[in-house]
C-alpha atoms as a PDB file:
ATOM      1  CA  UNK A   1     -12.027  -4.338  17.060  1.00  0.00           C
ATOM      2  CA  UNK A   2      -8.971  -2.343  17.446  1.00  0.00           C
ATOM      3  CA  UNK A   3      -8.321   0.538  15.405  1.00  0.00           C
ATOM      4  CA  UNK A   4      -5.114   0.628  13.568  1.00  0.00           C
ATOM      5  CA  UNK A   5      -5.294   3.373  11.318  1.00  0.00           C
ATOM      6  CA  UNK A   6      -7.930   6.332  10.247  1.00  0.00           C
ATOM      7  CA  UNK A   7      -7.779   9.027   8.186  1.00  0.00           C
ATOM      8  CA  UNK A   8     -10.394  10.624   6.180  1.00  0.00           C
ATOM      9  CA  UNK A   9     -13.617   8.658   5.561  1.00  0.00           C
ATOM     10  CA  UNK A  10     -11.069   5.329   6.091  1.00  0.00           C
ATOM     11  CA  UNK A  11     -10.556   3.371   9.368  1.00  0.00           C
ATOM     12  CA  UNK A  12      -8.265   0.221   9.097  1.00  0.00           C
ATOM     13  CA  UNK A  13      -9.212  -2.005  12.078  1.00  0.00           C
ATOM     14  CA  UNK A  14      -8.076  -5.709  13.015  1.00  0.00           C
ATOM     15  CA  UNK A  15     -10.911  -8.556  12.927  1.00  0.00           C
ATOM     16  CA  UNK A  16     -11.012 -12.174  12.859  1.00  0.00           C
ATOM     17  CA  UNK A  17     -11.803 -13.550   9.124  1.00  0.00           C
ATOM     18  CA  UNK A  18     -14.752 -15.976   9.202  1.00  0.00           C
ATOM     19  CA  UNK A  19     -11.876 -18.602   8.388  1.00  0.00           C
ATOM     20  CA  UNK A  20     -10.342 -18.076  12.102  1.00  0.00           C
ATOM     21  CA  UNK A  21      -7.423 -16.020  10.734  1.00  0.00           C
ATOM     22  CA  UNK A  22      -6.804 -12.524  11.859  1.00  0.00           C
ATOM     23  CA  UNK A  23      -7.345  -9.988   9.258  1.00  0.00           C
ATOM     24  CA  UNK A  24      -7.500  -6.087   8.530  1.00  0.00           C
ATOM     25  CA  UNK A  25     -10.970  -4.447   7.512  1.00  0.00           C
ATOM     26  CA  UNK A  26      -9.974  -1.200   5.750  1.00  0.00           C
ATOM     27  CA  UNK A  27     -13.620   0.829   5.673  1.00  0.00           C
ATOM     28  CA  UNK A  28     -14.501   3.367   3.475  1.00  0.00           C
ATOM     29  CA  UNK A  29     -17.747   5.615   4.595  1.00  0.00           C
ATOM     30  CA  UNK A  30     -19.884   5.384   1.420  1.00  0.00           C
ATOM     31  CA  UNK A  31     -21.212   8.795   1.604  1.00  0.00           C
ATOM     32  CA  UNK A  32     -17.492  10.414   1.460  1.00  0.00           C
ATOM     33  CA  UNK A  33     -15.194   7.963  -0.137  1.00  0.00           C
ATOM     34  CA  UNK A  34     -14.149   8.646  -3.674  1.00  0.00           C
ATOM     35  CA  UNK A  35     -15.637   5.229  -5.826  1.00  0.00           C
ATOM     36  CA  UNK A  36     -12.871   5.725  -7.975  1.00  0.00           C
ATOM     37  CA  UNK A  37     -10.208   5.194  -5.291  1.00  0.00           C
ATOM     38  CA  UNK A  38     -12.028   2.585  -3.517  1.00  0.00           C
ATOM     39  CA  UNK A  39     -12.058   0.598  -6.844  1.00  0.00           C
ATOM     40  CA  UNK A  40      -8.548   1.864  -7.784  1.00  0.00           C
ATOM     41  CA  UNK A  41      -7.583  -0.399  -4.510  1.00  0.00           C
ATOM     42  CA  UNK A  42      -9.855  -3.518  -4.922  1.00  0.00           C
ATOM     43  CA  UNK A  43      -8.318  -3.510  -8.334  1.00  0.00           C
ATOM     44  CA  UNK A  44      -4.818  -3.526  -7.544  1.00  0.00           C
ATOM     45  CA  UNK A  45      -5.161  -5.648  -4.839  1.00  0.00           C
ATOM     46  CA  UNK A  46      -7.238  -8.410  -6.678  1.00  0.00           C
ATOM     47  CA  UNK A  47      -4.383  -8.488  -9.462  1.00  0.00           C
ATOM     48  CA  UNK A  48      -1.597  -8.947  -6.976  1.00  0.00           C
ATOM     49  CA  UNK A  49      -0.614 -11.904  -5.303  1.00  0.00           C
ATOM     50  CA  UNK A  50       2.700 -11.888  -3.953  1.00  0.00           C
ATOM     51  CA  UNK A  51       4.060 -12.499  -0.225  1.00  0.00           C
ATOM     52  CA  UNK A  52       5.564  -9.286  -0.555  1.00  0.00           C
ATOM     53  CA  UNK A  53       2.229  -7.882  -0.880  1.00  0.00           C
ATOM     54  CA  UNK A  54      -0.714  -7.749   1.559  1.00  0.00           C
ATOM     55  CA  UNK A  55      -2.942 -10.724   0.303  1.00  0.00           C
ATOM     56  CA  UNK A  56      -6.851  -9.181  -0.580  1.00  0.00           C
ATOM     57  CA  UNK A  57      -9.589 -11.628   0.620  1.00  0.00           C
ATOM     58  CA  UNK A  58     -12.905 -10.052   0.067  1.00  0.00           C
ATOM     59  CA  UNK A  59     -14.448  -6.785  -0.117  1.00  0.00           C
ATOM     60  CA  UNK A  60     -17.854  -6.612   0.984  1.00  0.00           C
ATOM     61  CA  UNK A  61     -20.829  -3.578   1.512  1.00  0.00           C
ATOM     62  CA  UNK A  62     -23.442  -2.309   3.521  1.00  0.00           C
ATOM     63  CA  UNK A  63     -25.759   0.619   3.496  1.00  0.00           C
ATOM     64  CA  UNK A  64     -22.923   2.784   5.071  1.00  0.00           C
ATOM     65  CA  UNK A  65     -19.874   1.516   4.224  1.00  0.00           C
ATOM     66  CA  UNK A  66     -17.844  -0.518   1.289  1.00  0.00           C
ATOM     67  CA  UNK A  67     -15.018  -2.939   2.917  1.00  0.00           C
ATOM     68  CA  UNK A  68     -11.645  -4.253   2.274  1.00  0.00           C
ATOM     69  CA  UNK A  69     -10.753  -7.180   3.335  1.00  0.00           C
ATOM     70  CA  UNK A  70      -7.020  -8.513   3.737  1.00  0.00           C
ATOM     71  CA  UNK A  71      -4.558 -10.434   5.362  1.00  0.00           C
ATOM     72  CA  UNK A  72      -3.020  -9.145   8.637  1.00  0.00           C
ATOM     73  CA  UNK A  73       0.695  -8.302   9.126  1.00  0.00           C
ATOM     74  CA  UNK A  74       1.010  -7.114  12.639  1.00  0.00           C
ATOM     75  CA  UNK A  75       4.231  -6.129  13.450  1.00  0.00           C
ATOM     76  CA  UNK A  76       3.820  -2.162  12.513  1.00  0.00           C
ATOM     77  CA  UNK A  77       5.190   0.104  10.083  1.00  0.00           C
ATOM     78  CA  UNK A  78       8.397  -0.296   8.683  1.00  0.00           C
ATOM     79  CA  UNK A  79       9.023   3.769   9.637  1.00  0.00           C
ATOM     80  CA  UNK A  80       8.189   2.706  13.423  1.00  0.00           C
ATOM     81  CA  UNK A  81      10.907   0.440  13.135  1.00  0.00           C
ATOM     82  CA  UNK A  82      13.069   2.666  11.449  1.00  0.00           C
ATOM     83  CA  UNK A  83      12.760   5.478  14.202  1.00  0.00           C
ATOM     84  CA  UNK A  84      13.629   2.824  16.683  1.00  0.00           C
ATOM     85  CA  UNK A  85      17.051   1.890  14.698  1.00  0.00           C
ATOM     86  CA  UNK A  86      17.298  -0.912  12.387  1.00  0.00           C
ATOM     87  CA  UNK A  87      20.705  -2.889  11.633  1.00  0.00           C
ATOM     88  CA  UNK A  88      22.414  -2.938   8.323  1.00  0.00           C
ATOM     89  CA  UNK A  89      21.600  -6.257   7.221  1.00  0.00           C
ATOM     90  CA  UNK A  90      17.842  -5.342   8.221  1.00  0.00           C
ATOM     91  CA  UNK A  91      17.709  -2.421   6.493  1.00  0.00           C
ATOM     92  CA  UNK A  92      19.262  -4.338   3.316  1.00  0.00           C
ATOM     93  CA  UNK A  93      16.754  -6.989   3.617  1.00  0.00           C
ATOM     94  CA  UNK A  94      13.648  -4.591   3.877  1.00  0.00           C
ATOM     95  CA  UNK A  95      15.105  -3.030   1.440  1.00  0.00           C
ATOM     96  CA  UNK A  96      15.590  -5.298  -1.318  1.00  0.00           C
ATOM     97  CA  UNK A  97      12.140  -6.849  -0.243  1.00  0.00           C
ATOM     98  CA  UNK A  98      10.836  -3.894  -1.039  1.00  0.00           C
ATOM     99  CA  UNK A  99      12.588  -3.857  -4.225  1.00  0.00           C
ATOM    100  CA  UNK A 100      11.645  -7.148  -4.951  1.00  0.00           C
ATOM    101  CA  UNK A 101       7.862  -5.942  -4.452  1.00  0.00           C
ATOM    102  CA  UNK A 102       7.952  -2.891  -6.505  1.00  0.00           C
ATOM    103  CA  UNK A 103       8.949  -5.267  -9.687  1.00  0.00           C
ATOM    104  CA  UNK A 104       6.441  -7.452  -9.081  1.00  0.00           C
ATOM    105  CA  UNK A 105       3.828  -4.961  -9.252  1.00  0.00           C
ATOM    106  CA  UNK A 106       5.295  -2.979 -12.349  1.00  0.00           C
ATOM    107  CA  UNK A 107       5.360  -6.354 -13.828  1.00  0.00           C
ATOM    108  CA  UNK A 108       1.301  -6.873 -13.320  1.00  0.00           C
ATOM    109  CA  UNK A 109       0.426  -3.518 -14.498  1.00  0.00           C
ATOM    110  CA  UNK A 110       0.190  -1.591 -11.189  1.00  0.00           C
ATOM    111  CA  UNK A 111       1.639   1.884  -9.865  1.00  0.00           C
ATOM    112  CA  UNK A 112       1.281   2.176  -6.285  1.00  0.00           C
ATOM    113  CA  UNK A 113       1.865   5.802  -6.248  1.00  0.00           C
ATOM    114  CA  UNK A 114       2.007   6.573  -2.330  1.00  0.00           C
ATOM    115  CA  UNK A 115       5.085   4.268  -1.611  1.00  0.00           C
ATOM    116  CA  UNK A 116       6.363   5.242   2.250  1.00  0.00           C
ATOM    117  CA  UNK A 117       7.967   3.826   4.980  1.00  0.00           C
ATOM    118  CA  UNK A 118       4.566   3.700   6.612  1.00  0.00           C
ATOM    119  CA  UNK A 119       2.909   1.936   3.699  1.00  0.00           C
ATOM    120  CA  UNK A 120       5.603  -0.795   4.079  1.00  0.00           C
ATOM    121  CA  UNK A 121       4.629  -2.921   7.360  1.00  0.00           C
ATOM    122  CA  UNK A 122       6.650  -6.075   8.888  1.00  0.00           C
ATOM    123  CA  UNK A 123       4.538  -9.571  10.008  1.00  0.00           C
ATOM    124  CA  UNK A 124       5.840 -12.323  12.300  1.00  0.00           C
ATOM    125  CA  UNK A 125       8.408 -13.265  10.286  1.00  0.00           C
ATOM    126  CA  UNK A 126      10.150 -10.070  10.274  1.00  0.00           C
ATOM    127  CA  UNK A 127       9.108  -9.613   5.999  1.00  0.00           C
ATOM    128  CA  UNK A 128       7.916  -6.785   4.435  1.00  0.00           C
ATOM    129  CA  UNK A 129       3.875  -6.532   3.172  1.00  0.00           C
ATOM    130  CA  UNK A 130       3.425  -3.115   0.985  1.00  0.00           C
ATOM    131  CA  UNK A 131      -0.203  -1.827   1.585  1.00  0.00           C
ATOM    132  CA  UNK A 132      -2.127   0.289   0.944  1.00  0.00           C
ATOM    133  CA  UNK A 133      -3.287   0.622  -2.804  1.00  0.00           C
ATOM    134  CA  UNK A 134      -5.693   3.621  -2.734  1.00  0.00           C
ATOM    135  CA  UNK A 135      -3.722   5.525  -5.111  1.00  0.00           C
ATOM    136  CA  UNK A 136      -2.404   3.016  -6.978  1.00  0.00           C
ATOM    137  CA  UNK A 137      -3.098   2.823 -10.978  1.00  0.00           C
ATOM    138  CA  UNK A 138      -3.123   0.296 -13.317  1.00  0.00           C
ATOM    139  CA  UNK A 139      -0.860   1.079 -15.803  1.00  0.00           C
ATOM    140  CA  UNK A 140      -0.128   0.333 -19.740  1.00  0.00           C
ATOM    141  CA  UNK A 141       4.026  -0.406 -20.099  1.00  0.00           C
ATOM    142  CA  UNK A 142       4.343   2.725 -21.566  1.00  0.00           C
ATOM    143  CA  UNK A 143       1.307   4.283 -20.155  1.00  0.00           C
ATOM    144  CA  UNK A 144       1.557   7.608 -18.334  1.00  0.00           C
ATOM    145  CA  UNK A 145      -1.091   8.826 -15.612  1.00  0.00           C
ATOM    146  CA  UNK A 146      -2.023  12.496 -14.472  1.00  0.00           C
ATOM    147  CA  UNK A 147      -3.646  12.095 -11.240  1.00  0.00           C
ATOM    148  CA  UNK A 148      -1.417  13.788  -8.729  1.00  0.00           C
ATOM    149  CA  UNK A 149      -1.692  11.938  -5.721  1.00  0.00           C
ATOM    150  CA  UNK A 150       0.810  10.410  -2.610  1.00  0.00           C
ATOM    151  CA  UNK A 151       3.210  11.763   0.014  1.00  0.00           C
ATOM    152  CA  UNK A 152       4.666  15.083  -0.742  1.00  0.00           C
ATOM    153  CA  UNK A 153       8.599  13.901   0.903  1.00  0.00           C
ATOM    154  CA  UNK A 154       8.325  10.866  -1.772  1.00  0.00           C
ATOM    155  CA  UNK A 155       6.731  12.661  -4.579  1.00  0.00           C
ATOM    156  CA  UNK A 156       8.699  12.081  -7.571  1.00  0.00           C
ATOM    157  CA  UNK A 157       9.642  15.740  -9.607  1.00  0.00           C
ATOM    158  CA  UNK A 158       7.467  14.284 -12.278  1.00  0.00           C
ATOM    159  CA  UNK A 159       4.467  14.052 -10.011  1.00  0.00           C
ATOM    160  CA  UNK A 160       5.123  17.784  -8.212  1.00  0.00           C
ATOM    161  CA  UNK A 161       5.245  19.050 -11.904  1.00  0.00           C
ATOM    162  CA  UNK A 162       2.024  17.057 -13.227  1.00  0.00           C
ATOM    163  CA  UNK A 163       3.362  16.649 -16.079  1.00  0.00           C
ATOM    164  CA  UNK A 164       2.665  13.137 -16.836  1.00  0.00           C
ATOM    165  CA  UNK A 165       3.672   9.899 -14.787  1.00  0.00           C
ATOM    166  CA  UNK A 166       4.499   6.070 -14.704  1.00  0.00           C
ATOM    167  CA  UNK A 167       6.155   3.443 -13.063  1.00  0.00           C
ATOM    168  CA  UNK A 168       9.293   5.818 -12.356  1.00  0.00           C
ATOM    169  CA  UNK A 169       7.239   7.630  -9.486  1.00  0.00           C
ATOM    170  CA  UNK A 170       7.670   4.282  -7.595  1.00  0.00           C
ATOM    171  CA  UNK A 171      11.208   3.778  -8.081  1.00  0.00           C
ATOM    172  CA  UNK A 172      12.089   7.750  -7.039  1.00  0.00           C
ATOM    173  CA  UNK A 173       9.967   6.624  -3.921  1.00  0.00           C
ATOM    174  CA  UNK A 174      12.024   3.552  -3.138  1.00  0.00           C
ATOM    175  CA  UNK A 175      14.986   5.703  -3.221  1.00  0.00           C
ATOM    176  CA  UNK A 176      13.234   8.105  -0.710  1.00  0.00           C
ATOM    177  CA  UNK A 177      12.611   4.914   1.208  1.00  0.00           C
ATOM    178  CA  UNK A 178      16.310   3.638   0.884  1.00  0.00           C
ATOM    179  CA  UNK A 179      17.473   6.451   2.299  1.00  0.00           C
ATOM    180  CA  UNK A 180      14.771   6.931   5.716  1.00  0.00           C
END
């Protein structure tokens, strides 16, 4: 299985789904992996179902490791494609995908909290999937959250501060994003 990501006590690797469908197995070594942010992204993941958003099929254990289960999108990293020079109209379309993704999760509760160019990846058709949910929250409207957590260069000042947080952290990431 190739290896498309690691970091930490994570690996993200491609498989083949017992369906026949390619899929990604994200992997989280039981021994190291925080619980709570292994749950955080089952959670998120099992209350979103969008085409923007990378469709959770299963999660699954053994003795070693718990497992994510999702739907491939194979076409890498929106920041790879950035780097390589992407045209207006792309950008605007990626961009208000994005958007379009963001709302949909505010709208169901969830804060994804790490938003990045490389949590943004492109399938076959050219559209955006966000992934990866590990710091994401589930969120009360009007709820605020104190775990500081995500990518220092799209930290929000709220965030940096720790003085409190909601769905505003997301949209001060967009920005970030609108502007890579």
């Amino acid at each position: 299985m190739p290896t498309l990501a690691a970091k930490g006590c994570t690996k993200v690797v491609l498989a083949w789904h017992a369906s026949g469908t390619a899929c990604v197995v994200k992997s989280f070594a039981r021994r190291t992996a925080n619980p709570v942010s292994v749950r955080r992204e089952r959670d998120a993941l099992q209350t979103l179902a969008h085409p923007l958003i990378v469709a959770f099929i299963e999660t699954t254990k053994d003795d070693s490791h718990v497992y994510i289960v999702m739907e491939a999108a194979l076409c890498g990293p929106l920041h790879r494609h950035i780097r390589k020079g992407l045209s207006a109209r792309t950008a605007q379309f990626s961009a208000a995908q994005t958007a379009h993704a963001v709302d949909y999760m505010h709208d169901r509760g969830v804060v994804h909290r790490d938003l990045k160019a490389s949590n943004v990846v492109l399938d076959d058709a050219g559209r955006i999937k966000v992934v990866d949910f590990g710091a994401a929250a589930l969120v009360a409207r009007s709820g605020v959250c104190h775990t500081f957590c995500g990518t220092a260069h799209c930290m929000a000042p709220e965030m940096i501060r720790r003085t409190g947080h909601g769905y505003a952290v997301d949209l001060w990431a967009l920005g970030v994003l609108f502007l890579e």
